[in-house]
C-alpha atoms as a PDB file:
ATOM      1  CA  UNK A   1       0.000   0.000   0.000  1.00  0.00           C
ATOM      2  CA  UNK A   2       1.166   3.587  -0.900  1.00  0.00           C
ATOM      3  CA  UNK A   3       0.152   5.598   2.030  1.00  0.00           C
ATOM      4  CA  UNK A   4      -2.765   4.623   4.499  1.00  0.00           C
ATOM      5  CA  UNK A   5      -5.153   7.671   4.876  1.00  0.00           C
ATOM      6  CA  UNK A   6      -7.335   8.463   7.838  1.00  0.00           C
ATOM      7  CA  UNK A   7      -9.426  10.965   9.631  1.00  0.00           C
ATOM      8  CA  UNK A   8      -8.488  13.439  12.563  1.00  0.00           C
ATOM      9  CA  UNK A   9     -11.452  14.669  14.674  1.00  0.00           C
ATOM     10  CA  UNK A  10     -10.980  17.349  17.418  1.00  0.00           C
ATOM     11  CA  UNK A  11     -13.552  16.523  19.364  1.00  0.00           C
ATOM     12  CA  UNK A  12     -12.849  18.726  22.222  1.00  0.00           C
ATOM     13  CA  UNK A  13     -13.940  21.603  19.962  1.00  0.00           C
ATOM     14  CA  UNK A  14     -17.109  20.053  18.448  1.00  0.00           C
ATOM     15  CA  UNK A  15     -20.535  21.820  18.809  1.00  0.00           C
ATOM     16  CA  UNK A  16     -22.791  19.413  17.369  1.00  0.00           C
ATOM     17  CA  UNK A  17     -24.128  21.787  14.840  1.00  0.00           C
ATOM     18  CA  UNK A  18     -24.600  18.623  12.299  1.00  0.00           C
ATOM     19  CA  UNK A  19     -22.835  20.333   8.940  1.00  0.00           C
ATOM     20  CA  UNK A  20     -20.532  17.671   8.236  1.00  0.00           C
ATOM     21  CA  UNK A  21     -23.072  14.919   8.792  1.00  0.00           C
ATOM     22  CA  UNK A  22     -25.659  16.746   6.188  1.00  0.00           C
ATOM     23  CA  UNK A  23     -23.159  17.619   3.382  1.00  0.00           C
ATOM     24  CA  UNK A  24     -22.254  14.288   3.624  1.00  0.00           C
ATOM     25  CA  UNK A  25     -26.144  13.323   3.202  1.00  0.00           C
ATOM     26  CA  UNK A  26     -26.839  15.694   0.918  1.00  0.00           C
ATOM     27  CA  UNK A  27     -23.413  15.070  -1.480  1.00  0.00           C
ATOM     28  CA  UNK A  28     -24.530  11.074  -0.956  1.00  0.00           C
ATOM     29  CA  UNK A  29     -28.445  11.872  -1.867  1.00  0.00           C
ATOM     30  CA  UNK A  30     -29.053   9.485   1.487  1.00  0.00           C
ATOM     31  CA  UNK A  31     -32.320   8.845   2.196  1.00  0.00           C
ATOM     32  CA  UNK A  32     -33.457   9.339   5.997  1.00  0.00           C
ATOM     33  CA  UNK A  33     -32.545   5.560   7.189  1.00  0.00           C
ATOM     34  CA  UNK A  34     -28.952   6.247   6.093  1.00  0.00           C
ATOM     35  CA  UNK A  35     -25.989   8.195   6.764  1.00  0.00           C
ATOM     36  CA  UNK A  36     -22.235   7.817   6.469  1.00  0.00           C
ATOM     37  CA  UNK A  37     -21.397   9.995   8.962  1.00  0.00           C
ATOM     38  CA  UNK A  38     -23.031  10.450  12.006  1.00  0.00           C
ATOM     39  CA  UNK A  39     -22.461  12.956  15.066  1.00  0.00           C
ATOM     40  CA  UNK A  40     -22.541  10.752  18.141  1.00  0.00           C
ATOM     41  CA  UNK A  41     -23.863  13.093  21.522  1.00  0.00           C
ATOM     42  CA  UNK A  42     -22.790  11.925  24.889  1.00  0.00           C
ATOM     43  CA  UNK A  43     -23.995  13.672  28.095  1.00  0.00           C
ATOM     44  CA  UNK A  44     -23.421  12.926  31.612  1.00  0.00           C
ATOM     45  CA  UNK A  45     -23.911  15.017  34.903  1.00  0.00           C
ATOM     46  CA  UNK A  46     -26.459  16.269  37.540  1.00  0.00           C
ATOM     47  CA  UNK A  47     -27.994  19.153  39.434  1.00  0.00           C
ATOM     48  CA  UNK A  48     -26.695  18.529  43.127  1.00  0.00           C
ATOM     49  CA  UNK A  49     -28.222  20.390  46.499  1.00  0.00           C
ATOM     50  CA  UNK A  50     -24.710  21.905  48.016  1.00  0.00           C
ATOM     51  CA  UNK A  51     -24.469  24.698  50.921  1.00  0.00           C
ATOM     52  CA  UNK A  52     -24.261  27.398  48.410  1.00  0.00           C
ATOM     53  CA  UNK A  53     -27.331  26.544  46.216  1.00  0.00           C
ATOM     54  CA  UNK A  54     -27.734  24.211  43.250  1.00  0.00           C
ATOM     55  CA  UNK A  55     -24.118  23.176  41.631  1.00  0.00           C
ATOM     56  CA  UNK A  56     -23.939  21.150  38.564  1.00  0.00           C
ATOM     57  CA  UNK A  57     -21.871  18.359  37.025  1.00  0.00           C
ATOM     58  CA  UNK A  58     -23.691  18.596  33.443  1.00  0.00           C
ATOM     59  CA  UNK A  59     -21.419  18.015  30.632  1.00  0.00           C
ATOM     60  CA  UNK A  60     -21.858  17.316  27.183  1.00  0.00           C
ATOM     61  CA  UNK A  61     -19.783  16.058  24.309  1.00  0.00           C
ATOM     62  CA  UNK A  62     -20.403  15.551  20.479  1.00  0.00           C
ATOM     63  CA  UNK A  63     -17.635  13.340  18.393  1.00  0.00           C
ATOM     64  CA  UNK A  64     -18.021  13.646  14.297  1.00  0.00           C
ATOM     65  CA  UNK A  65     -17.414   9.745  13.125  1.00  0.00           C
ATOM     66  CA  UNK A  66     -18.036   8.053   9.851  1.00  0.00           C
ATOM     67  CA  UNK A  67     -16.086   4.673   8.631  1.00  0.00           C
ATOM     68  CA  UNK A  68     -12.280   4.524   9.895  1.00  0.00           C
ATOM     69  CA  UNK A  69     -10.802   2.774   6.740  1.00  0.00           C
ATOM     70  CA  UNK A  70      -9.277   0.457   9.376  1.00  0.00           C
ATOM     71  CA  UNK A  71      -6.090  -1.579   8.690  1.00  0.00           C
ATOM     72  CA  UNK A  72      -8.175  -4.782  10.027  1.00  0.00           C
ATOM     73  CA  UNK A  73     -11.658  -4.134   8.690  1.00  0.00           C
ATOM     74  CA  UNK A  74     -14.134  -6.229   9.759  1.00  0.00           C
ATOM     75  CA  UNK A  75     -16.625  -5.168   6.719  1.00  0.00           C
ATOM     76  CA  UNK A  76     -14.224  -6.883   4.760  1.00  0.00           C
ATOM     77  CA  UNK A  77     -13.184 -10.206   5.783  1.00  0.00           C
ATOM     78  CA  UNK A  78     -16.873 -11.183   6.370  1.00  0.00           C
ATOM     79  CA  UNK A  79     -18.026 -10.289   3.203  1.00  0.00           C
ATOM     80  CA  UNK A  80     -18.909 -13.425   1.533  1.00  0.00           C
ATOM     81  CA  UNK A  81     -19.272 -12.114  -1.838  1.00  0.00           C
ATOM     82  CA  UNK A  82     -15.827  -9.939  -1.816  1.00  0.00           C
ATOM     83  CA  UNK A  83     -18.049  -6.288  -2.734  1.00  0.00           C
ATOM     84  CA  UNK A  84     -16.381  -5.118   0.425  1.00  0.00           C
ATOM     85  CA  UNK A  85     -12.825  -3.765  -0.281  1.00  0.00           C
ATOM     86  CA  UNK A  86      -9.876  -1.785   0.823  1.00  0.00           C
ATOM     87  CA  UNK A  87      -8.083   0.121  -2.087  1.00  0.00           C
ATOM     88  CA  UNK A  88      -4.203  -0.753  -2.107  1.00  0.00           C
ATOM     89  CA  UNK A  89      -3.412   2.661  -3.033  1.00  0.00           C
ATOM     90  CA  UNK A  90      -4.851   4.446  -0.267  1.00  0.00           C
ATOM     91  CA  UNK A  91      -6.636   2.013   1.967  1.00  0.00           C
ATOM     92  CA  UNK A  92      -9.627   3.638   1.687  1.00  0.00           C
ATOM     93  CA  UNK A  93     -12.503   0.740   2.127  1.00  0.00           C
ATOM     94  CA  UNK A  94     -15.661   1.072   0.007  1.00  0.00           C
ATOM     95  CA  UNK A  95     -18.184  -1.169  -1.165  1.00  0.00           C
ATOM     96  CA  UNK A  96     -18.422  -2.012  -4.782  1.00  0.00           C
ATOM     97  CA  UNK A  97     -22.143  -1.652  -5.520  1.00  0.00           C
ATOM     98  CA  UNK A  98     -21.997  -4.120  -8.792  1.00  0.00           C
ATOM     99  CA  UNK A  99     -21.016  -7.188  -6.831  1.00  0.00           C
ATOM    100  CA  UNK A 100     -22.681  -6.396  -3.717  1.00  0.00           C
ATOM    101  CA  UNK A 101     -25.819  -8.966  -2.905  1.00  0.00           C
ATOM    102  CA  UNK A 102     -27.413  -7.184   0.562  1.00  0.00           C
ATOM    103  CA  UNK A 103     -25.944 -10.052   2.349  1.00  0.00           C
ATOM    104  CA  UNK A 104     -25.717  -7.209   5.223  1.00  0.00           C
ATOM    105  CA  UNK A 105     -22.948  -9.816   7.155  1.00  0.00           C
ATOM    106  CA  UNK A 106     -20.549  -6.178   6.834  1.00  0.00           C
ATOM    107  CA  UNK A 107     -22.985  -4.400   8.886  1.00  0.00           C
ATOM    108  CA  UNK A 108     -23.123  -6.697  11.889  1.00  0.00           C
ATOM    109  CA  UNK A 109     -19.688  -7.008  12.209  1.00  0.00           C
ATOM    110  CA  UNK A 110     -18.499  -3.153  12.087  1.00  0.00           C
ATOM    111  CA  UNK A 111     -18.278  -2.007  14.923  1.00  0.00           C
ATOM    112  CA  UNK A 112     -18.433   1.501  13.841  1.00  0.00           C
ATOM    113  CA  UNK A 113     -21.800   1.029  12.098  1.00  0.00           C
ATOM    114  CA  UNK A 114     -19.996   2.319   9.031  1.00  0.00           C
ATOM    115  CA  UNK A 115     -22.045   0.001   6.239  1.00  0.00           C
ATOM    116  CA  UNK A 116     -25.496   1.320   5.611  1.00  0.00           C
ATOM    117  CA  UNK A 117     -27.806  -0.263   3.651  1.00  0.00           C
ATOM    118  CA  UNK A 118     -29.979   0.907   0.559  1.00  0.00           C
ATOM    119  CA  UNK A 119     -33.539  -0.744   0.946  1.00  0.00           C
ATOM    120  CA  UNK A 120     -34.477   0.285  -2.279  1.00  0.00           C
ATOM    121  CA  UNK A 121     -31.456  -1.293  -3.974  1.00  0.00           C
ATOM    122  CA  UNK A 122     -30.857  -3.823  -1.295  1.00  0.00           C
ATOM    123  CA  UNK A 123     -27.127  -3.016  -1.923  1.00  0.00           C
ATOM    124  CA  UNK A 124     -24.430  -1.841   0.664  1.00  0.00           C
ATOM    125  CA  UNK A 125     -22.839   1.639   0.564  1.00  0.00           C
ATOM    126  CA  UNK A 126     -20.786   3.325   2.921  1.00  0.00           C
ATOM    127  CA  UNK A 127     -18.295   6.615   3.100  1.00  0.00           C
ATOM    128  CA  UNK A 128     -15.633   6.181   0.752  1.00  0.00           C
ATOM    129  CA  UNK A 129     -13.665   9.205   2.346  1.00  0.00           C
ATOM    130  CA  UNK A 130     -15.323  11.073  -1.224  1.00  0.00           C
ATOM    131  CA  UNK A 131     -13.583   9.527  -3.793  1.00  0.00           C
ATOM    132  CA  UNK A 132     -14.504  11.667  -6.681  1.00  0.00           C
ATOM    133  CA  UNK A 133     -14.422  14.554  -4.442  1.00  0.00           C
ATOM    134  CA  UNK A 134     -10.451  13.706  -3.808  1.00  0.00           C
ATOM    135  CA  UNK A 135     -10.067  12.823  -7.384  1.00  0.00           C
ATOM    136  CA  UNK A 136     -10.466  16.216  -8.325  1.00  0.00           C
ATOM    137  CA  UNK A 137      -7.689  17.480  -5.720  1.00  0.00           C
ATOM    138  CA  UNK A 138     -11.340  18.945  -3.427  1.00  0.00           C
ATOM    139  CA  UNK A 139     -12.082  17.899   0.255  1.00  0.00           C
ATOM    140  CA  UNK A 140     -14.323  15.472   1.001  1.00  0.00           C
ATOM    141  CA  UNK A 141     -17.555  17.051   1.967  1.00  0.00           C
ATOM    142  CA  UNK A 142     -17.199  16.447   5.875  1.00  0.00           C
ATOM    143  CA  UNK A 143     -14.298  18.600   6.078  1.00  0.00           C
ATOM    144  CA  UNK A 144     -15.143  21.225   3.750  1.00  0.00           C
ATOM    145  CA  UNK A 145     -18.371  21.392   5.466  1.00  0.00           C
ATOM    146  CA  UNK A 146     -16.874  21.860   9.086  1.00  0.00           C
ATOM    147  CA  UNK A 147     -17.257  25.286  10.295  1.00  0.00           C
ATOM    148  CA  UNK A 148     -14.594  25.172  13.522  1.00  0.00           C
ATOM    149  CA  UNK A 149     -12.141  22.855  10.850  1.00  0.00           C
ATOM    150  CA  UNK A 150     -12.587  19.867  13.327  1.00  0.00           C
ATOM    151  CA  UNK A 151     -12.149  17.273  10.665  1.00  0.00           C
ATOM    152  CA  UNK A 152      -9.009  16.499   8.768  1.00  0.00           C
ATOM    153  CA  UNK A 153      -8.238  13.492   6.329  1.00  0.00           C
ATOM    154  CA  UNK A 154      -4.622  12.595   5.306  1.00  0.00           C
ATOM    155  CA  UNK A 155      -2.111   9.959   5.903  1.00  0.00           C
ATOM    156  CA  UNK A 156      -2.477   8.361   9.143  1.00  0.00           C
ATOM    157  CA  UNK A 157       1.031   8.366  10.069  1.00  0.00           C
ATOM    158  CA  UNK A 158       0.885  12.031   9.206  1.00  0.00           C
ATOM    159  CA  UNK A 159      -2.244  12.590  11.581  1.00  0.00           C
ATOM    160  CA  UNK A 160      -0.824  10.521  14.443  1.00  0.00           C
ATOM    161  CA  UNK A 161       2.606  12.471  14.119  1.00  0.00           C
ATOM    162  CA  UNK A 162       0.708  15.901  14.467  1.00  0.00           C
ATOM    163  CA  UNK A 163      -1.919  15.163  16.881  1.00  0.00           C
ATOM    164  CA  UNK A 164      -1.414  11.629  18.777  1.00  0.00           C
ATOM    165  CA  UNK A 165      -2.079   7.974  18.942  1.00  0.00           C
ATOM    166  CA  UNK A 166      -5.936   8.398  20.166  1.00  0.00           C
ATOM    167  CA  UNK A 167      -8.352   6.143  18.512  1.00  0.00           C
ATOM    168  CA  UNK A 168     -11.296   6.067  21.445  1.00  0.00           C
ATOM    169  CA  UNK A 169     -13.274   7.757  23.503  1.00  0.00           C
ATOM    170  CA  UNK A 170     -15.894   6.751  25.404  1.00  0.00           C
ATOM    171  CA  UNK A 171     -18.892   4.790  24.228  1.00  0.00           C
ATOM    172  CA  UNK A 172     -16.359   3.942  20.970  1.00  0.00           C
ATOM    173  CA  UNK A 173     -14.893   0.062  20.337  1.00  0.00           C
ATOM    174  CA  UNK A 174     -11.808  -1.562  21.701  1.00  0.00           C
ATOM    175  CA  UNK A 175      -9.438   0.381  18.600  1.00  0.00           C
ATOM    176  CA  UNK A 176      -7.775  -3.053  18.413  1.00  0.00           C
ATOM    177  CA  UNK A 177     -10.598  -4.998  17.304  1.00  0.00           C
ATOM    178  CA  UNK A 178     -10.347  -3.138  13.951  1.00  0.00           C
ATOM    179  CA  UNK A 179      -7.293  -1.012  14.105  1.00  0.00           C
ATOM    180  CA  UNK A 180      -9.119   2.312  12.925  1.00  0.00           C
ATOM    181  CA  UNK A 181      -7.490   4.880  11.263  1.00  0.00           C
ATOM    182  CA  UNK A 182      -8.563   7.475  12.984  1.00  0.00           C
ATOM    183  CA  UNK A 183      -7.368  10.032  15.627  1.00  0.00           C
ATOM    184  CA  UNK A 184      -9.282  12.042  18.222  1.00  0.00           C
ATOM    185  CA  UNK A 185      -8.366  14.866  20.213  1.00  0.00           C
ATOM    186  CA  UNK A 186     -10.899  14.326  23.280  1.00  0.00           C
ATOM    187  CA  UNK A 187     -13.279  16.520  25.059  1.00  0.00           C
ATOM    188  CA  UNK A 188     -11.865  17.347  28.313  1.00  0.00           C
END
């Protein structure tokens, strides 16, 4: 393989505002039931009686994820008609529509949730990291959609020299059941 691309998300400066999850819908023309990349909301905290009056432990957290091209995808390996792939240029995995049967075995064994499938094709498509998009030297739509710049792509060993090793936060998989390529930079 060439060079192994990934994503960086900077969590710890994610507002939820949902831009990079609908350009991705919208450049995809998903329907409702689908989406390649999802924002994933985590809250935790209370309202707690102290001497002074009410004091809080509220916190919330949002965390921008989509597929994580991973260097042991499970997508792949279960697919039992091979329409699951990982490119040997870039390692970008996609799903090749033409040989794909709906067998759906790729979407219970990501852990990430990254498959989706069409029910009016009964094929499997997932985030391709916008191909055609990088074909044409552009951003994939996530990214370019970002308003704070919270998502990067590029090589992974690029990404993990720049802003770390971090693969999971809470509520995310064990990082070595797949080995994503993905880095985080986590809400505090």
């Amino acid at each position: 393989m060439a060079v192994q691309l990934g994503f960086y998300v900077n969590q710890s400066r994610c507002a939820g505002c949902n831009a990079c999850f609908m350009a991705c819908k919208d450049k995809n023309d998903l329907d409702d039931e689908r989406a390649f990349r999802r924002v994933w909301e985590s809250r935790s905290g209370a309202f707690q009686e102290s001497g002074n009056g009410l004091t809080h432990t509220v916190k919330a957290a949002w965390l921008s994820l989509s597929c994580n091209h991973c260097d042991d995808p499970k997508c792949v390996t279960s697919c039992p008609t091979g329409a699951m792939k990982k490119n040997k240029e870039d390692g970008v995995v996609w799903a090749d529509v033409k040989i794909c049967r709906g067998v759906q075995f790729c979407i219970k064994e990501c852990p990430y949730g990254a498959p989706q499938l069409n029910k009016k094709t009964f094929r499997i498509s997932k985030c391709d990291m916008c191909a055609d998009l990088r074909e044409k030297g552009e951003e994939p739509a996530c990214v370019a959609a970002c308003p704070y710049g919270n998502i990067e792509i590029g090589p992974i060993d690029e990404l993990r020299k720049k802003y770390g090793n971090i693969a999971v936060v809470e509520g995310l998989p064990d990082p070595s059941i797949t080995k994503p390529n993905l880095v985080i930079t986590p809400h505090k």
